[in-house]
Protein backbone atom coordinates (compact mmCIF):
# COMPACT_ATOMS: atom_id res chain seq x y z
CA UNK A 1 113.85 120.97 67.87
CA UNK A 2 113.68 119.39 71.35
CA UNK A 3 112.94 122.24 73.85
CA UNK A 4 115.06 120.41 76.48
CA UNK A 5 117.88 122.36 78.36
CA UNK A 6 121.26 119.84 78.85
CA UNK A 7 121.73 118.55 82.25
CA UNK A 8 124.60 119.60 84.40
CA UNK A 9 125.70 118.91 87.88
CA UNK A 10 123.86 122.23 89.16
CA UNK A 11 120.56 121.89 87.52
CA UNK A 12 120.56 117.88 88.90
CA UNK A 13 121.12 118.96 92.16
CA UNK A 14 118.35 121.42 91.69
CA UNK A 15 115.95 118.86 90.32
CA UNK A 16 116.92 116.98 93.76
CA UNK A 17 115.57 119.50 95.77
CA UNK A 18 112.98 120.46 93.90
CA UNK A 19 111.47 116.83 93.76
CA UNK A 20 112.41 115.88 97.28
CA UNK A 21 110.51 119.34 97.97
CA UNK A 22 108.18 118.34 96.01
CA UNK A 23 107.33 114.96 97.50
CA UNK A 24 107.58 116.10 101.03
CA UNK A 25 104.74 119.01 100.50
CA UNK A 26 102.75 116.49 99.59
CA UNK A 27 103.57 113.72 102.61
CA UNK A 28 102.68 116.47 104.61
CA UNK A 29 99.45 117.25 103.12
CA UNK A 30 98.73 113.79 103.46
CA UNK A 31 99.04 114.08 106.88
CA UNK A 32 96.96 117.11 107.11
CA UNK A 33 94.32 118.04 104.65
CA UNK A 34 91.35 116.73 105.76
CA UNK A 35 89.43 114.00 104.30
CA UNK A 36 87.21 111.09 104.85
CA UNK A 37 88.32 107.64 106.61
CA UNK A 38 88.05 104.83 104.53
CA UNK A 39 88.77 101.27 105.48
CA UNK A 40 90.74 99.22 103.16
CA UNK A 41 90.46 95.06 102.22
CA UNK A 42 91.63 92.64 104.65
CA UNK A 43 95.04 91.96 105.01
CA UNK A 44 97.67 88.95 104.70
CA UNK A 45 97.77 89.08 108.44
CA UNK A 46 94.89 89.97 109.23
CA UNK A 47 95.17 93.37 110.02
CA UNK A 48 92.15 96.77 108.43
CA UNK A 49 94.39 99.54 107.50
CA UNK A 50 92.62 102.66 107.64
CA UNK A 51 93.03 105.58 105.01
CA UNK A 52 92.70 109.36 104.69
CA UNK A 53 91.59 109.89 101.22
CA UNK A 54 92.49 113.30 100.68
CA UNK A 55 94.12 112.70 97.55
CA UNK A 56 91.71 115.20 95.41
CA UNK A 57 91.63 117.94 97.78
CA UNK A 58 95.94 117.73 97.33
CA UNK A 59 95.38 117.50 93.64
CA UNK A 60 93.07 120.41 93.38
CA UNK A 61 95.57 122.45 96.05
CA UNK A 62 98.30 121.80 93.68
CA UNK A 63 96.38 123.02 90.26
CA UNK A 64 95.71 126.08 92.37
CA UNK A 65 99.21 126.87 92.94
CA UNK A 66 100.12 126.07 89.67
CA UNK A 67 97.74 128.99 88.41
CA UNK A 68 99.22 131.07 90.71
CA UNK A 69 102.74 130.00 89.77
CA UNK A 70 101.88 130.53 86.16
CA UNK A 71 100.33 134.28 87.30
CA UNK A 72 103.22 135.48 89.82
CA UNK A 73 106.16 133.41 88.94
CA UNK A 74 108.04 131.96 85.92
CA UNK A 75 105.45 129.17 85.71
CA UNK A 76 105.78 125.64 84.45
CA UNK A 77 107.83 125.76 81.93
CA UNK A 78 110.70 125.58 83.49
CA UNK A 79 109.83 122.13 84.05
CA UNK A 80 109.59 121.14 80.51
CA UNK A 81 113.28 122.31 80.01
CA UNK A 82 114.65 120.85 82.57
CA UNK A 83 113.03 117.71 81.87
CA UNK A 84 116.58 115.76 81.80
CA UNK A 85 117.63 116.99 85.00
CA UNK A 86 114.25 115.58 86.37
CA UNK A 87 114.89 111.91 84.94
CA UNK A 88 117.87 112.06 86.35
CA UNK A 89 117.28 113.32 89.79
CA UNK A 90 113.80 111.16 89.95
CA UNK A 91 116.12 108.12 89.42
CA UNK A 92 118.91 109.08 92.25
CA UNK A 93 116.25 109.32 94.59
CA UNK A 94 114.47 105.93 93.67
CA UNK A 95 117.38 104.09 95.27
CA UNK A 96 117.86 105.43 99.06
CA UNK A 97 114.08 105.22 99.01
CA UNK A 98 114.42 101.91 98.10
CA UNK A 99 117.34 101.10 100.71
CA UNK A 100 115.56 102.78 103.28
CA UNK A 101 112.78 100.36 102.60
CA UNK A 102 114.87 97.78 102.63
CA UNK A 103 116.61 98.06 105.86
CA UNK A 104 113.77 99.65 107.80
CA UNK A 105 110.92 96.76 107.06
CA UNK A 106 110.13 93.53 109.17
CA UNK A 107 112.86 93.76 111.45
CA UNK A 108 113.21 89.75 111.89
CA UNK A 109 113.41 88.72 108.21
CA UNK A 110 116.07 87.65 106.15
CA UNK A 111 117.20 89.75 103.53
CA UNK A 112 117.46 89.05 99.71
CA UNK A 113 118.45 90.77 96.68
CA UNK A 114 114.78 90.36 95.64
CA UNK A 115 113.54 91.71 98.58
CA UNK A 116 115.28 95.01 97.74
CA UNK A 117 113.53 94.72 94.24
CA UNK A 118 110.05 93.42 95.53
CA UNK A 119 109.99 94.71 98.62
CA UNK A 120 110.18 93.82 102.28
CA UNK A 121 106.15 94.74 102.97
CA UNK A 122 103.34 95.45 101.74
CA UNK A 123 102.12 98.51 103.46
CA UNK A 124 104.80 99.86 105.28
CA UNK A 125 103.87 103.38 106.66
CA UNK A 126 105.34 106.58 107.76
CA UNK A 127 103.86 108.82 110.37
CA UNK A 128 100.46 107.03 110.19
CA UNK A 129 100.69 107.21 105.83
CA UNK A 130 100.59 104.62 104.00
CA UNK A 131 103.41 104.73 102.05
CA UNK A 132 102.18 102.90 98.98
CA UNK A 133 98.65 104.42 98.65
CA UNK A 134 100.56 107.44 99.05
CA UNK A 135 102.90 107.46 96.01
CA UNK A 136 100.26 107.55 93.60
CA UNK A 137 100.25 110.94 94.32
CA UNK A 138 103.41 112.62 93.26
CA UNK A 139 102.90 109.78 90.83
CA UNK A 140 99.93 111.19 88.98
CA UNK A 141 99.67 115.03 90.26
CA UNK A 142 103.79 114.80 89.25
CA UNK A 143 102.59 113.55 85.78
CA UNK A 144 99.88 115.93 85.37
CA UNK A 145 102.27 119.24 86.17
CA UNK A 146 105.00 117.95 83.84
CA UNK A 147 101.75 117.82 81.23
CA UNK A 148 100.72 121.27 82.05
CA UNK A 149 104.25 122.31 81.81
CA UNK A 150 104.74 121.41 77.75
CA UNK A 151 101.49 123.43 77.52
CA UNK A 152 102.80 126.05 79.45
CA UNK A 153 105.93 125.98 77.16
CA UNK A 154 103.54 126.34 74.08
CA UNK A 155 101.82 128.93 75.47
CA UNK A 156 105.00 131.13 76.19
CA UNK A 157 106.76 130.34 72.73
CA UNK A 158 103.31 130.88 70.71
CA UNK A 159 100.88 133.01 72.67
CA UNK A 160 97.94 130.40 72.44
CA UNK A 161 97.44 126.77 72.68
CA UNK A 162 96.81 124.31 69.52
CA UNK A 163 93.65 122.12 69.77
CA UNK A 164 95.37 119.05 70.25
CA UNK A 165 97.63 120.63 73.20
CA UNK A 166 93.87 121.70 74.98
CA UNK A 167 92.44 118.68 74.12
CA UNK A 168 95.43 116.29 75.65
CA UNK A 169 95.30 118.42 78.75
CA UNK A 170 91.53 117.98 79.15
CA UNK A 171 91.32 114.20 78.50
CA UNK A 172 94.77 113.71 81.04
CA UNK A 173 93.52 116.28 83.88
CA UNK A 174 90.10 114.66 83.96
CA UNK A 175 91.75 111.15 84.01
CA UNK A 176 94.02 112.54 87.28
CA UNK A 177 91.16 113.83 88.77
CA UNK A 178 88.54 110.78 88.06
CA UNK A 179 91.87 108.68 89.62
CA UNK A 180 91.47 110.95 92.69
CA UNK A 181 87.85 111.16 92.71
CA UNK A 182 87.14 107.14 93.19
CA UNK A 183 90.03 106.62 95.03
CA UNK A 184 88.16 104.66 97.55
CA UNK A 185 88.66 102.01 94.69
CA UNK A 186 92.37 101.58 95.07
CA UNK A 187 91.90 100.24 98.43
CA UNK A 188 90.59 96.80 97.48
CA UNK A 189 92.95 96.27 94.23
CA UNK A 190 95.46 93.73 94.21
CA UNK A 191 98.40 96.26 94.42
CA UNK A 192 97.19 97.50 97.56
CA UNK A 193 96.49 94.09 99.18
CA UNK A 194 98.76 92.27 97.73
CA UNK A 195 102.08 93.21 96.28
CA UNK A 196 104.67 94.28 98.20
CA UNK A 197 106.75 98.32 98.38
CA UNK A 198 110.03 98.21 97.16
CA UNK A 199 112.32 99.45 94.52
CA UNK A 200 110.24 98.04 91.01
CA UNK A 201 107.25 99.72 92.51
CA UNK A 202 108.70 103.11 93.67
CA UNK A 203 110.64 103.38 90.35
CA UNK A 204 107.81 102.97 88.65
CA UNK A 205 105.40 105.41 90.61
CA UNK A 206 108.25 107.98 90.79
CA UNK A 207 109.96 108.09 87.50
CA UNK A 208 108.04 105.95 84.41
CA UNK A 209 104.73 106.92 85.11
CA UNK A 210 105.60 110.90 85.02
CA UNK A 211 108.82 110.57 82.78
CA UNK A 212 107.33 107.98 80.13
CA UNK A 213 103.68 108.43 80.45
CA UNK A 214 104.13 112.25 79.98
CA UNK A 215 105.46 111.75 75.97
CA UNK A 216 102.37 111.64 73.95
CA UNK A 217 102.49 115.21 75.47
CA UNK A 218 106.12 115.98 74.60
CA UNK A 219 105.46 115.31 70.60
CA UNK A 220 101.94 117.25 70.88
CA UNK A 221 104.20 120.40 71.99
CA UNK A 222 106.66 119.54 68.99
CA UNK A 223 104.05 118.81 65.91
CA UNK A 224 101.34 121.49 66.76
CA UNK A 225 99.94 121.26 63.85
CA UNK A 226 99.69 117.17 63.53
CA UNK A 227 95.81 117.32 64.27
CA UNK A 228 93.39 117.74 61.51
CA UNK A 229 90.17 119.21 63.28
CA UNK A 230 87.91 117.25 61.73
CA UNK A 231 89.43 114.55 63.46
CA UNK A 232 88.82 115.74 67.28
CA UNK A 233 84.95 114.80 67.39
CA UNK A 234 85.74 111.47 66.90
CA UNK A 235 88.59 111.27 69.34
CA UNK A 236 86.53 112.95 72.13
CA UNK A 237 83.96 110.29 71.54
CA UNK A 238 86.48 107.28 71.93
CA UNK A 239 87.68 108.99 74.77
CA UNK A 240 84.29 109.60 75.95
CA UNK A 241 83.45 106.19 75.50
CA UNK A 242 86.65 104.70 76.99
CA UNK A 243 85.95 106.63 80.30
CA UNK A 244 82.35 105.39 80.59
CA UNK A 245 83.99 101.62 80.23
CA UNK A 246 87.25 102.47 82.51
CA UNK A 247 84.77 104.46 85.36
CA UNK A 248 81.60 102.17 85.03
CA UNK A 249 83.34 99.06 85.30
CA UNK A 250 85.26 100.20 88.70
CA UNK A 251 82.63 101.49 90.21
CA UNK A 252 80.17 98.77 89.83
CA UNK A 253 82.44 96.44 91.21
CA UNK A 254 83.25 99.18 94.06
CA UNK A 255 79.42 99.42 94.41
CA UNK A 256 78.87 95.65 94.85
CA UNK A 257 81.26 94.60 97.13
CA UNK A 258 80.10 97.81 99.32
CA UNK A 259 76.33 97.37 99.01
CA UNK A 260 75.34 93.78 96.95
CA UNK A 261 71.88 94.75 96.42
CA UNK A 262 71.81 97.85 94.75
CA UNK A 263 70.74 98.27 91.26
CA UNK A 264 73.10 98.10 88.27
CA UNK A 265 71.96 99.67 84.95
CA UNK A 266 68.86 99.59 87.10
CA UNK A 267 67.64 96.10 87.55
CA UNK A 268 68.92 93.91 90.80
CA UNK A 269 72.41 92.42 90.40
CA UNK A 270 72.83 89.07 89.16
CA UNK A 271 75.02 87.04 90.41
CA UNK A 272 77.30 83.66 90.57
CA UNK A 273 76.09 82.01 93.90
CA UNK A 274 76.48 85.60 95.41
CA UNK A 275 80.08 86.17 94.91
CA UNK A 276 80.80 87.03 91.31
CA UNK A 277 79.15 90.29 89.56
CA UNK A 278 77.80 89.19 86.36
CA UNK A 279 75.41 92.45 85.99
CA UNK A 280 76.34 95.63 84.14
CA UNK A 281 79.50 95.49 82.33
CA UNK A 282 81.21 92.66 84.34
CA UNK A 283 78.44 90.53 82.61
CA UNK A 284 80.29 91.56 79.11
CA UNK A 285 83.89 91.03 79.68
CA UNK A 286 86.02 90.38 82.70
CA UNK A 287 87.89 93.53 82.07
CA UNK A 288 86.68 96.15 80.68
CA UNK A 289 87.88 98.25 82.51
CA UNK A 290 90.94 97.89 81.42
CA UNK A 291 89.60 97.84 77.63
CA UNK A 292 88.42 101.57 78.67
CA UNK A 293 91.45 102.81 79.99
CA UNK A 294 93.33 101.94 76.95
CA UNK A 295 91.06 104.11 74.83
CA UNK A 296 91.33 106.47 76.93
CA UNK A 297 95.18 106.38 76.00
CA UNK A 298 94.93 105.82 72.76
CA UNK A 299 92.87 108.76 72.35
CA UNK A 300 95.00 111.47 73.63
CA UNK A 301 98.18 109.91 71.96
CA UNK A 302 96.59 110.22 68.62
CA UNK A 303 96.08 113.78 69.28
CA UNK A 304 100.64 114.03 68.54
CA UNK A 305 99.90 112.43 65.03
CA UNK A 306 101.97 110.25 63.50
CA UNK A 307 105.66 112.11 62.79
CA UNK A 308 106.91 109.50 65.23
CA UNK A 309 106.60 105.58 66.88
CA UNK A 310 107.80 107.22 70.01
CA UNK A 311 104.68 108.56 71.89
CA UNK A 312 103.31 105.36 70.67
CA UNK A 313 105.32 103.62 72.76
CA UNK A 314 102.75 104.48 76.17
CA UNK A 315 99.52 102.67 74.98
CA UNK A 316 101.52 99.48 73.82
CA UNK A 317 103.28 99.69 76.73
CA UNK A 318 100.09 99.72 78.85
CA UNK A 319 98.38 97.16 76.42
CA UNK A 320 101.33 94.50 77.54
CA UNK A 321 101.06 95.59 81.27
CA UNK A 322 97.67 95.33 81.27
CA UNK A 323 97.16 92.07 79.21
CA UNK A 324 99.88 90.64 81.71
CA UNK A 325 97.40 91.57 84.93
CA UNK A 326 94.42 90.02 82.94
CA UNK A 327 96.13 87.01 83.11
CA UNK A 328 97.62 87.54 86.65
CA UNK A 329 94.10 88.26 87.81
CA UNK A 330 92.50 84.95 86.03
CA UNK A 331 95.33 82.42 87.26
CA UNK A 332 94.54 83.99 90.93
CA UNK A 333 90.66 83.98 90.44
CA UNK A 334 90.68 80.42 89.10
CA UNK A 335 92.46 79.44 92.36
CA UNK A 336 89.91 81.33 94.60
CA UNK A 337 86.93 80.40 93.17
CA UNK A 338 87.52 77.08 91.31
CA UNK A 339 84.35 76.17 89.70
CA UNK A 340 82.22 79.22 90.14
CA UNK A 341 85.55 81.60 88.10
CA UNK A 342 84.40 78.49 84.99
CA UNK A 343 80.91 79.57 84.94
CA UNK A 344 81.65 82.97 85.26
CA UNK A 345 84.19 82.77 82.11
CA UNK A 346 81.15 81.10 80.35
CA UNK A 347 79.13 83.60 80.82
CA UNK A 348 81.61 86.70 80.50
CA UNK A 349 83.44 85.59 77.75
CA UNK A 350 85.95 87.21 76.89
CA UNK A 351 88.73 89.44 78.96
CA UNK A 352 89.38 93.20 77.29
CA UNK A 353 88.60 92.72 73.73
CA UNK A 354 85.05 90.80 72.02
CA UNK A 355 86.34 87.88 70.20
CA UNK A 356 89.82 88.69 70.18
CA UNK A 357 90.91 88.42 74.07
């Protein structure tokens, strides 16, 4: 039985305040918290944006709360059955957001339909944030607490928590928290550089990634018993392993464009006439990092068994997205580097998957 209370007009309204709340607690701490000054890639126009990464200090802040919340108060579960009301109100909110973009960017510009879709800028900013950086963080701390809360449900209704429910919470808050950890990473990425802040983007930080990423954990809470134990060794070891591949991968690419000469797997780097990494896993495949991170989700969505297709639907889902940016990233690469991206494909094969893609 779904554990999910019906929406009505009050409990939307509710969910709007308690999101916009939500959101603004942690603008403000944004603002606030301290944390170091990073510069980011070069811009379009020229332009070094700076950033405060405080984003794990806010994501450790908000765990804490949540303990005490759980201690003092009525907790997370709440959350979980009001899940509806969340969609909902997440979704209202996406589109004056998006207006408010879309009226407030480059003041000169034309407008287009597209433009309120795509955006008007790329790093539009708000009090000295960055706006985009920033929603990656009720992004991912907002999918992590609606994790929490189906475990907090479990809790309430059975007095303990099933192995699968600990182990999805472990392998998701230690994804989070690696997210927040390196991300000095972000700041060189193509979405950061690159792609412009409008309604597609917001949409997607505010409601799929914590309304559709969260179901592997919905169907965990509803089959507790879907995990045989002798099966959790070997899904902490693919996860295990997909983390190595999803964390090495960044940060030797982080660690070479920030310091070129510093050993990887401990020999000097090689290189393609000192621009492209072919040391370390980048010498393997040309995205293995992305090879990782999908292990990483497979893993923890094998933990709800297989009653049902639906919490299936996140890792395919991330297998097209990411297959798409593989290809994004290799069109745009071939154009930069002409030749030296050919030899590089030579000698790094393949993309996410060893004789297969």
């Amino acid at each position: 039985m779904m554990p999910f209370a019906p929406a009505t007009p009050l409990s939307v309204v509710l969910a709007i305040l308690g999101l916009s709340g939500f959101v603004a607690l942690l603008f403000i701490g944004s603002m606030l918290v301290p944390g170091p000054m990073r510069q980011g890639g070069l811009q379009p126009d020229g332009r070094i944006v700076r950033y405060r990464l405080n984003g794990l200090a806010l994501f450790v802040l908000c765990l804490a709360a949540t303990a005490v919340f759980q201690v003092v108060g009525p907790g997370l579960a709440p959350l979980a059955r009001q899940f509806w009301s969340l969609i909902i109100a997440a979704n209202l909110l996406v589109w004056p957001a998006a207006l408010a973009l879309f009226f407030a960017g480059i003041p000169d510009r034309p407008r287009r339909l597209g433009d309120f879709f795509l955006g008007i800028e790329r790093n539009p900013s708000l009090f000295g944030v960055d706006l985009k950086m920033f929603s990656y963080r009720p992004s991912l701390i907002g999918l992590a607490l609606i994790n929490l809360a189906f475990a907090a449900l479990q809790w309430q209704q059975a007095g303990s928590l099933t192995l699968a429910m600990t182990l999805y919470q472990l392998f998701t808050l230690l994804y989070v928290a690696n997210y927040f950890h390196f991300e000095r990473g972000m700041l060189f990425t193509w979405d950061i550089i690159e792609e412009r802040f409008g309604w597609n983007l917001i949409w997607g930080d505010f409601v799929l990634v914590p309304f559709f990423y969260c179901l592997p954990a919905i169907y965990v809470f509803l089959r507790p018993n879907a995990l045989p134990i002798v099966a959790a060794p070997f899904l902490l070891v693919a996860y295990a392993f997909g983390f190595w591949l999803f964390r090495g991968a960044n940060e030797q690419k982080y660690r070479f464009r920030e310091a070129p000469d510093k050993p990887i797997w401990g020999r000097a780097p090689r290189t393609i006439a000192g621009r492209l990494l072919v040391s370390g896993f980048w010498g393997i495949g040309r995205k293995l990092n992305y090879t990782g991170e999908l292990l990483m989700y497979g893993s923890w969505t094998l933990l709800s068994g297989f009653h049902s297709p639906v919490p299936y639907l996140v890792p395919i889902w991330l297998l097209c997205l990411l297959a798409q940016r593989a290809e994004r990233d290799d069109r745009r690469c071939r154009a930069k580097y002409g030749a030296l991206w050919e030899e590089y494909c030579r000698q790094a094969r393949f993309r996410m998957f060893p004789y297969i893609y």
